[in-house]
C-alpha atoms as a PDB file:
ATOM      1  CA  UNK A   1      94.851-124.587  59.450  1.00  0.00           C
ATOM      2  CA  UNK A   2      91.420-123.385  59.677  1.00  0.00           C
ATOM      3  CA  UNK A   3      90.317-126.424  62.057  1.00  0.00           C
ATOM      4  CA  UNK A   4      93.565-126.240  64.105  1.00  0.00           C
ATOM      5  CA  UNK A   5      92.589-122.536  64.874  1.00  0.00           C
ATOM      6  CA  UNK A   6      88.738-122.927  65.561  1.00  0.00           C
ATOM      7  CA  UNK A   7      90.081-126.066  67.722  1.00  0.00           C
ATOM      8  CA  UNK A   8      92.609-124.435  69.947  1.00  0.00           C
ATOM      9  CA  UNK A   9      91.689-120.218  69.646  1.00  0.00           C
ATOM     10  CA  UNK A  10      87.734-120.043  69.619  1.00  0.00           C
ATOM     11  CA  UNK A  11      86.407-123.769  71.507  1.00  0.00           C
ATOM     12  CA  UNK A  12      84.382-122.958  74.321  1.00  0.00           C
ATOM     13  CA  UNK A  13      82.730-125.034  76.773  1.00  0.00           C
ATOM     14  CA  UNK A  14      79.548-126.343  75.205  1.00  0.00           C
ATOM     15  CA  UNK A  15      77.439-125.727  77.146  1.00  0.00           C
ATOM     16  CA  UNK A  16      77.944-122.308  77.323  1.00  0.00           C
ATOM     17  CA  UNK A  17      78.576-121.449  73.542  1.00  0.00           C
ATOM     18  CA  UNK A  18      75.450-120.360  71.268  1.00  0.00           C
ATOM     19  CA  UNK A  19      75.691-121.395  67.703  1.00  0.00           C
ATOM     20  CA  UNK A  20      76.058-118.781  65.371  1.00  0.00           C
ATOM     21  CA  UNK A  21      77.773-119.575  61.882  1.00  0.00           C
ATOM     22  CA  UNK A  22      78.634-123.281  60.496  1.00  0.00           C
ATOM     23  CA  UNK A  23      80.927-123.337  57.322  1.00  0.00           C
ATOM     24  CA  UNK A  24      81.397-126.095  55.322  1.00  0.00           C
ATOM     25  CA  UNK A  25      83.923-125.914  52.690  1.00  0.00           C
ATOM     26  CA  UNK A  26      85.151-128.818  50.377  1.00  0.00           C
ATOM     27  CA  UNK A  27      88.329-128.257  48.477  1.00  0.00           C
ATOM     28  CA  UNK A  28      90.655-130.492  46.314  1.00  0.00           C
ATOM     29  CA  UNK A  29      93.913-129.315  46.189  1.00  0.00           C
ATOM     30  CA  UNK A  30      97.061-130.605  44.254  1.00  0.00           C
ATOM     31  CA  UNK A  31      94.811-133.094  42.544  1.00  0.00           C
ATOM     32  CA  UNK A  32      94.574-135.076  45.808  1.00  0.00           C
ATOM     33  CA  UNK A  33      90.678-135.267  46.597  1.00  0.00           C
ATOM     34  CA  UNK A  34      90.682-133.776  50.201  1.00  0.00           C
ATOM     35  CA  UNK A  35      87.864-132.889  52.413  1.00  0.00           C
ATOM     36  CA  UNK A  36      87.990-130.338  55.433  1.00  0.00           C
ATOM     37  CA  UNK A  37      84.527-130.006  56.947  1.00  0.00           C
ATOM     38  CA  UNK A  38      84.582-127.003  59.469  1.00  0.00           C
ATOM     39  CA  UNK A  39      81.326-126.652  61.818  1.00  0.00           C
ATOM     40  CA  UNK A  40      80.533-123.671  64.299  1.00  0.00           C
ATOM     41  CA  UNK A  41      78.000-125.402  65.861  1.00  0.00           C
ATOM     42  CA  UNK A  42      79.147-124.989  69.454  1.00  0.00           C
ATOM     43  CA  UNK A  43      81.414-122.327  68.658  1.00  0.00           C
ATOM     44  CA  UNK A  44      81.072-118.359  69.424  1.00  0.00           C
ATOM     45  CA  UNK A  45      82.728-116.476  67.133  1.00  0.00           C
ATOM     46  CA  UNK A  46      82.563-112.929  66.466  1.00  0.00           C
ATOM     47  CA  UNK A  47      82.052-111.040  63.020  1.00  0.00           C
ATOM     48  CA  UNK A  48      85.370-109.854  62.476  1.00  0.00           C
ATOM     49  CA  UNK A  49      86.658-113.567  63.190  1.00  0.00           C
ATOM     50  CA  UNK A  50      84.818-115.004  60.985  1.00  0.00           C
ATOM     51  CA  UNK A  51      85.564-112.311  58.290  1.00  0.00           C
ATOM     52  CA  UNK A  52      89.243-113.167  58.828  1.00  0.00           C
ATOM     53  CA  UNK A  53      88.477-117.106  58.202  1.00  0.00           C
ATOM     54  CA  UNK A  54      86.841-116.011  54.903  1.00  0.00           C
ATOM     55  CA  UNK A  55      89.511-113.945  53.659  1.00  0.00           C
ATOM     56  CA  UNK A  56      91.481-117.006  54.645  1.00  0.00           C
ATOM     57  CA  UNK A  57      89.680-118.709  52.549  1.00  0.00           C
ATOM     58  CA  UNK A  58      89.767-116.985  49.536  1.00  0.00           C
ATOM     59  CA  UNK A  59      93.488-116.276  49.862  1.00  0.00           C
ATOM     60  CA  UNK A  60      94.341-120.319  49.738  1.00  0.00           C
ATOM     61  CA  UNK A  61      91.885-121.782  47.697  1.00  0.00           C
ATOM     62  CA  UNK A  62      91.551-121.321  43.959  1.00  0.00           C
ATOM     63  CA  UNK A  63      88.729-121.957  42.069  1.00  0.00           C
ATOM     64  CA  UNK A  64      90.055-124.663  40.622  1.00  0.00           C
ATOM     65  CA  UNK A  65      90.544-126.188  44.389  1.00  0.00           C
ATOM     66  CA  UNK A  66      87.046-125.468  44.958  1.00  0.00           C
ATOM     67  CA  UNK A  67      84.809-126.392  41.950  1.00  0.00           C
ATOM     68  CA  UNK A  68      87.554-127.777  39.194  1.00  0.00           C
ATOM     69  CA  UNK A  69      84.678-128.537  36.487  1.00  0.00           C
ATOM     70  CA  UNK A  70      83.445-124.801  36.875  1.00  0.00           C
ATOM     71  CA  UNK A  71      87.010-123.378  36.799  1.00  0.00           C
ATOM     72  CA  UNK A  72      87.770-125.279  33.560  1.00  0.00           C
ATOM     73  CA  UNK A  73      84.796-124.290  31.653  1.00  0.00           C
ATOM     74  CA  UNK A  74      84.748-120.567  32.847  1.00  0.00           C
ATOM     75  CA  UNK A  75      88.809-120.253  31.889  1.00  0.00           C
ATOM     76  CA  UNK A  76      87.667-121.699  28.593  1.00  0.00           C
ATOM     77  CA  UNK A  77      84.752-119.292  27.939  1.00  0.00           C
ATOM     78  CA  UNK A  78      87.350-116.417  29.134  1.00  0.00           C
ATOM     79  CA  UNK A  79      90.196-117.684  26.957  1.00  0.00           C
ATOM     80  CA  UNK A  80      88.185-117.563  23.707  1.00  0.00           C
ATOM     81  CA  UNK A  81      86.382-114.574  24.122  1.00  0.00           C
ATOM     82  CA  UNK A  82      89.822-112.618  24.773  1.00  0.00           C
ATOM     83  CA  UNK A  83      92.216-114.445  22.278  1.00  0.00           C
ATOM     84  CA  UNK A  84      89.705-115.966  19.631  1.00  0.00           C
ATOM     85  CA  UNK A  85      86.829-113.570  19.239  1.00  0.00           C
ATOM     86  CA  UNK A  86      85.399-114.742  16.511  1.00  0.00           C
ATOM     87  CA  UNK A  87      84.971-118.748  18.464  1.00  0.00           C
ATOM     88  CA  UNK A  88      82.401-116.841  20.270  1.00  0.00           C
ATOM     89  CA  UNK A  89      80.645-114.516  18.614  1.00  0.00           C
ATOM     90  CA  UNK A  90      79.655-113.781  14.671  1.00  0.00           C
ATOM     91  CA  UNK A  91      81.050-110.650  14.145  1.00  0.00           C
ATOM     92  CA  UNK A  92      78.106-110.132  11.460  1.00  0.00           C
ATOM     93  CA  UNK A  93      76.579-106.743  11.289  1.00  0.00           C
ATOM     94  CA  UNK A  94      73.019-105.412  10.437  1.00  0.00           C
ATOM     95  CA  UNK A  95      71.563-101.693   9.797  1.00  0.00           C
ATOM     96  CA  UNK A  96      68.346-100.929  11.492  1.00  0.00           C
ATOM     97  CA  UNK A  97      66.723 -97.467  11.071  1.00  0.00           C
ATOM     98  CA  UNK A  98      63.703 -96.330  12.973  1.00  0.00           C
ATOM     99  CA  UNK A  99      61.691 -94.714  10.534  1.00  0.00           C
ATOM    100  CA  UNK A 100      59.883 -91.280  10.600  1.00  0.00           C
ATOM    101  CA  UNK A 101      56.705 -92.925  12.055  1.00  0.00           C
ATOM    102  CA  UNK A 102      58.680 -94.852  14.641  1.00  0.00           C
ATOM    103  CA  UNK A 103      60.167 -91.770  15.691  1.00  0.00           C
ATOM    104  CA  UNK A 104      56.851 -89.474  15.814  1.00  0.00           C
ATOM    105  CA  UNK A 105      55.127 -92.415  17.692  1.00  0.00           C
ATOM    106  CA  UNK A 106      58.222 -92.984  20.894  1.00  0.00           C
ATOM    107  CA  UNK A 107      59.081 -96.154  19.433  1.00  0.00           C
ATOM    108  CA  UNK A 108      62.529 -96.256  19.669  1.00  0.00           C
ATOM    109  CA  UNK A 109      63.436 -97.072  22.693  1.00  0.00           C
ATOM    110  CA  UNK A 110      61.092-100.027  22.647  1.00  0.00           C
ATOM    111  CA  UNK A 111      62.748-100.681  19.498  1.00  0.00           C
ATOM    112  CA  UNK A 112      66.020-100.705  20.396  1.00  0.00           C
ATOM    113  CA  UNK A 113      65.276-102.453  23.887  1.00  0.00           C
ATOM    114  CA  UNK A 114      63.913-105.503  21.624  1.00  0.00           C
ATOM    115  CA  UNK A 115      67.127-106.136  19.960  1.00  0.00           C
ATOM    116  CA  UNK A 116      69.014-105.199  23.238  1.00  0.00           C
ATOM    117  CA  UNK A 117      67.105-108.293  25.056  1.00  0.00           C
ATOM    118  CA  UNK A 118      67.456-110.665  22.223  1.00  0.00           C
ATOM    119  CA  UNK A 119      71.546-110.625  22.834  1.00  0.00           C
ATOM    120  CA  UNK A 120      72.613-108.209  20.273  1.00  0.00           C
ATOM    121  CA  UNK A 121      74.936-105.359  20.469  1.00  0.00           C
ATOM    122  CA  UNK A 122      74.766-101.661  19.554  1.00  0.00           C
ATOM    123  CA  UNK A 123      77.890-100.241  17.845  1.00  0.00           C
ATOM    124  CA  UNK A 124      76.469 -97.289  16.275  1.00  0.00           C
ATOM    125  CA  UNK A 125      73.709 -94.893  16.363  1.00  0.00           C
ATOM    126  CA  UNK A 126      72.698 -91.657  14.929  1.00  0.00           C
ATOM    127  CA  UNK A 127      69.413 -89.370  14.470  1.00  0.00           C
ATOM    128  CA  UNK A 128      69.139 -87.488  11.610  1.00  0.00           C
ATOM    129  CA  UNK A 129      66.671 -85.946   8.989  1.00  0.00           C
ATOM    130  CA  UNK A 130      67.001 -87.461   5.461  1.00  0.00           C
ATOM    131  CA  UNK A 131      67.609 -85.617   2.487  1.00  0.00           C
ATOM    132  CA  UNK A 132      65.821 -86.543  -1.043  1.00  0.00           C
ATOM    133  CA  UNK A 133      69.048 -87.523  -2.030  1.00  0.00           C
ATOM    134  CA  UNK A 134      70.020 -89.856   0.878  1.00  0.00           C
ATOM    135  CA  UNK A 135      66.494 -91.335   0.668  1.00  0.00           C
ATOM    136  CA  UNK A 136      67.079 -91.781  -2.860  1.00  0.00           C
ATOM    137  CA  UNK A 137      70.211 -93.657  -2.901  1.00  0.00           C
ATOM    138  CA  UNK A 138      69.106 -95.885   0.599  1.00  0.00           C
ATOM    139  CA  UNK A 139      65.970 -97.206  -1.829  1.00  0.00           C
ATOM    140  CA  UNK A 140      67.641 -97.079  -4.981  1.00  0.00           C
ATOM    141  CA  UNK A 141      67.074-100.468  -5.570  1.00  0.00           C
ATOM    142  CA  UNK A 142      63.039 -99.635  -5.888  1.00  0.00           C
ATOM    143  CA  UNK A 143      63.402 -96.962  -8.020  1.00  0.00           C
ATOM    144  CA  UNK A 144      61.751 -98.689 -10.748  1.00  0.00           C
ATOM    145  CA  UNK A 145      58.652 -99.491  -8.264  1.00  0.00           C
ATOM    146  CA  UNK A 146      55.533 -97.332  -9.213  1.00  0.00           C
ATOM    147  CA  UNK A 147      55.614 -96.093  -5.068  1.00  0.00           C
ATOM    148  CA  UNK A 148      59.132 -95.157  -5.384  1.00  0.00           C
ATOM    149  CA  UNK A 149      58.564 -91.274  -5.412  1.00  0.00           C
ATOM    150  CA  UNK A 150      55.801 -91.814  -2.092  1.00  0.00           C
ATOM    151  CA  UNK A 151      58.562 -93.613  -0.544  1.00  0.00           C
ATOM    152  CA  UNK A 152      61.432 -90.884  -0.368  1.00  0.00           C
ATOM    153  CA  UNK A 153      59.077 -88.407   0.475  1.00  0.00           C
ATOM    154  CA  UNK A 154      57.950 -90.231   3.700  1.00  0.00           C
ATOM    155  CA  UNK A 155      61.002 -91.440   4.455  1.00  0.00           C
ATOM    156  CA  UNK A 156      62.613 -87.804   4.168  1.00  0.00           C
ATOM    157  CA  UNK A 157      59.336 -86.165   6.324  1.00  0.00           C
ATOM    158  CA  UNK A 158      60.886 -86.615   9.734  1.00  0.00           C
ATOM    159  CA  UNK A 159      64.050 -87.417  11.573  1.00  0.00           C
ATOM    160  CA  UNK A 160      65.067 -91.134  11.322  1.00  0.00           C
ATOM    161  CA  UNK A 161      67.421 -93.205  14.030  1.00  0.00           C
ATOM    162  CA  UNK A 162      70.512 -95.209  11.893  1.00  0.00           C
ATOM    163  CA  UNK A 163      71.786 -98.101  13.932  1.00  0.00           C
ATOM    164  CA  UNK A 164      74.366-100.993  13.387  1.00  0.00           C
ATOM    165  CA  UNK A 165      73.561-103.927  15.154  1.00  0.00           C
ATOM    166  CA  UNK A 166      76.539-107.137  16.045  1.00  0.00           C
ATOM    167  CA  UNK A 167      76.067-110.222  16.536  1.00  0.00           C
ATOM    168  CA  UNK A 168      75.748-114.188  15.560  1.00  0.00           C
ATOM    169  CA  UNK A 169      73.353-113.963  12.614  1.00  0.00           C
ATOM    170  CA  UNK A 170      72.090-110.933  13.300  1.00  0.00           C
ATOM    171  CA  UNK A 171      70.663-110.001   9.603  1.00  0.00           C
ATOM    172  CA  UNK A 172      68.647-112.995   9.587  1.00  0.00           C
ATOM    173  CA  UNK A 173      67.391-112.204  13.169  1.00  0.00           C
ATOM    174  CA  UNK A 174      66.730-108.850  12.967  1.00  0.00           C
ATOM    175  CA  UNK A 175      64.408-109.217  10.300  1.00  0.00           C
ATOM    176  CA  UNK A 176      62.170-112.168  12.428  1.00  0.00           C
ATOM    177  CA  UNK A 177      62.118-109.334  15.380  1.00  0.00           C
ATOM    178  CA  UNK A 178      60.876-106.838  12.824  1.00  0.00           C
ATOM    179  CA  UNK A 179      58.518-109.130  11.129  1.00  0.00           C
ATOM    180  CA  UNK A 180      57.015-109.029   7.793  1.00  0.00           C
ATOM    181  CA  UNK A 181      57.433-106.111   5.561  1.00  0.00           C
ATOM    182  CA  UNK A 182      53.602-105.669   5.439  1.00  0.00           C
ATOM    183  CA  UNK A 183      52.208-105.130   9.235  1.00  0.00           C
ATOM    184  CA  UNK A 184      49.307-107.487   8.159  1.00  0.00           C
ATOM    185  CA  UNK A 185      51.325-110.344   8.119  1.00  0.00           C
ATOM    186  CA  UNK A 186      53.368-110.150  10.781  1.00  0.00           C
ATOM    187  CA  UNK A 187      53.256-112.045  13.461  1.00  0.00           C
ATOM    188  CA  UNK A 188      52.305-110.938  17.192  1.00  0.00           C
ATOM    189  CA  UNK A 189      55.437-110.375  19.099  1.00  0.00           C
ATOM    190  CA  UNK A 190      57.332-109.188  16.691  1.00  0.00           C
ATOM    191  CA  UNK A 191      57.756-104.837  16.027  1.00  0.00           C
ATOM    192  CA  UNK A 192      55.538-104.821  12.723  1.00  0.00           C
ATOM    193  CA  UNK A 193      53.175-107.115  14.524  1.00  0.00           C
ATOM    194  CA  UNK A 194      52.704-105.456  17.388  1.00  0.00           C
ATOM    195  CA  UNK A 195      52.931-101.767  16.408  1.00  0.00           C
ATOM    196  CA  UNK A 196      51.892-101.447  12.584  1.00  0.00           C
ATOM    197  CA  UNK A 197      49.060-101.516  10.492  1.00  0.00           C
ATOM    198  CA  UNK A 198      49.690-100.078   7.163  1.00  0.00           C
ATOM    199  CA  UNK A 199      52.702-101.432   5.152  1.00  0.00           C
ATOM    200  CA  UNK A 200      53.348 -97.898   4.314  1.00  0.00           C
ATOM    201  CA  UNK A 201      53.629 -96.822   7.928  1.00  0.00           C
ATOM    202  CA  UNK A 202      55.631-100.134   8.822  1.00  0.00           C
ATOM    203  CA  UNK A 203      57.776 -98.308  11.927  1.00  0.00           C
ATOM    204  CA  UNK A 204      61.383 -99.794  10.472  1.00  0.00           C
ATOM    205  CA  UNK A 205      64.002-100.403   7.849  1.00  0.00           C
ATOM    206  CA  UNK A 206      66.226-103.692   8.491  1.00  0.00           C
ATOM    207  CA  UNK A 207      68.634-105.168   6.011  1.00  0.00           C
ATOM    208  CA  UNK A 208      67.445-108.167   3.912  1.00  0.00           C
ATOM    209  CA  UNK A 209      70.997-110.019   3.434  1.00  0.00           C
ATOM    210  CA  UNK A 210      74.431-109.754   5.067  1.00  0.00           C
ATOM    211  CA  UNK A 211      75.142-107.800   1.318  1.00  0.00           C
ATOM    212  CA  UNK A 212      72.649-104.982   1.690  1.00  0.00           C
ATOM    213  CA  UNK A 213      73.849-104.871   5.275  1.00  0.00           C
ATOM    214  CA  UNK A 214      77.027-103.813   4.438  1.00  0.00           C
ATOM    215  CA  UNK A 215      75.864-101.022   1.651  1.00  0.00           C
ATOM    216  CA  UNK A 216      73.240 -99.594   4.162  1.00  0.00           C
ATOM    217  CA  UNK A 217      76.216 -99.360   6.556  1.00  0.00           C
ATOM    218  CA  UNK A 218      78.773 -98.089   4.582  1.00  0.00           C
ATOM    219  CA  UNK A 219      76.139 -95.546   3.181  1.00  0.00           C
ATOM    220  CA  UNK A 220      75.111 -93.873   6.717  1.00  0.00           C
ATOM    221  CA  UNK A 221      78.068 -94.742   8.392  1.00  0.00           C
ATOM    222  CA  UNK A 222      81.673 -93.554   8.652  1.00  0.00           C
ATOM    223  CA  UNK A 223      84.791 -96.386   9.688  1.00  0.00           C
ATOM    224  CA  UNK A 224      85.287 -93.845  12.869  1.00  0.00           C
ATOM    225  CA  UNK A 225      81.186 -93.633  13.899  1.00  0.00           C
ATOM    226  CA  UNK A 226      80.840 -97.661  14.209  1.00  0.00           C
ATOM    227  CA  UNK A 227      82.088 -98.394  17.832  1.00  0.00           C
ATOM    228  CA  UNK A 228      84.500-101.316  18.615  1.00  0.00           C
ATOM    229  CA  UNK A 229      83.718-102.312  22.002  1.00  0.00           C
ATOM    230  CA  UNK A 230      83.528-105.710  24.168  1.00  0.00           C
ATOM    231  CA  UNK A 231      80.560-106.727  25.711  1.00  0.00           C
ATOM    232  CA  UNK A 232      81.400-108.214  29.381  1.00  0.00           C
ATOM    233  CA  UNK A 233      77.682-110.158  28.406  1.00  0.00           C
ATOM    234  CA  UNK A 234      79.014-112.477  25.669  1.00  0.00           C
ATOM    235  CA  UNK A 235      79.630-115.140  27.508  1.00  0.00           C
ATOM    236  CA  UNK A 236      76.537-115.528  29.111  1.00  0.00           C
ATOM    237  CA  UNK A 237      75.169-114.884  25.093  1.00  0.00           C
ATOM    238  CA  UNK A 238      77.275-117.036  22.971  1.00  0.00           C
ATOM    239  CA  UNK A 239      79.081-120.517  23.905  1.00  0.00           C
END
């Protein structure tokens, strides 16, 4: 259709036609291989023509028709995210918080860009200032440790930022972006490495197994403050 028209409507003489737009376009269409090669060379056509042939274009040819391998693996990628979640992404959850030094020293939106760029995805957040008690109960597992009492007072001294990360192995992965509990082992390029010195001043709290991930959650967390949300990115993320 499309040669038939730039054949009979828009042929000029050739001498007297300046080139201005060659299209080539290779389709296969009802699985016979065909090939329609369409070339302006000689042919003056003006912008609003050749915005019809486009939307031509578009209107008749599928993806399939134009790059079948593409098509197939992009419908497959869309299929699974939408109907089986879970083929594509760990729906594995961490909790992060920014501690009072973090917060005193602008870290967190370096902190949360880090895990942002990595691939994984926010579903909660919240600032807040601890209370004895809530500090208390979030390290209750070191409450037999002789710096137990140091540690809820510093991490009740200042506001804190709670988060809930998502993602494919995220608890594991958090903890390699946050690095070593004490700054002086942690490796350059990772949060501890890069912004702490003392392991008492160590910028962030992550969750050390998928278990104490789902405590710390459920303990700063309520069901209707975690977000449920897709991420149009996930298939660029996950395969």
């Amino acid at each position: 259709m499309f040669h038939q028209l730039l054949s009979s409507s828009l042929r000029v003489p050739q001498h007297t036609a300046k080139p201005l737009y060659g299209i080539s376009v290779h389709m296969d269409e009802m699985g016979r291989t065909t090939k329609a090669l369409l070339v302006a060379r000689h042919t003056l056509i003006t912008p609003f023509v050749f915005l019809f042939l486009v939307s031509l274009l578009l209107t008749y040819a599928s993806p399939a028709s134009i790059c079948p391998a593409h098509s197939q693996r992009f419908n497959s990628h869309f299929y699974n995210y939408h109907h089986h979640p879970n083929k594509t992404m760990s729906s594995e959850r961490t909790f992060i918080a920014i501690k009072p030094d973090g917060v005193q020293r602008g870290l967190v939106g370096e902190i949360i860009s880090r895990f942002e760029r990595k691939g994984f995805k926010l579903v909660a957040l919240k600032m807040l200032q601890p209370t004895t008690e809530q500090a208390q109960g979030h390290y209750k597992d070191l409450a037999s440790k002789p710096f137990f009492e140091g540690l809820v007072k510093y991490f009740s001294s200042g506001p804190i930022v709670c988060m809930v990360w998502e993602g494919k192995n995220v608890v594991k992965s958090g903890r390699v972006l946050l690095g070593a509990t004490n700054p002086a082992d942690s490796q350059p390029g990772t949060i501890r490495g890069d912004y702490a010195v003392d392991v008492g001043r160590n910028v962030c709290h992550g969750s050390d197994s998928v278990e104490s991930a789902q405590r710390e959650v459920a303990f700063w967390f309520k069901v209707e403050e975690i977000a449920s949300w897709t991420s149009h990115s996930a298939c660029q993320i996950y395969e």
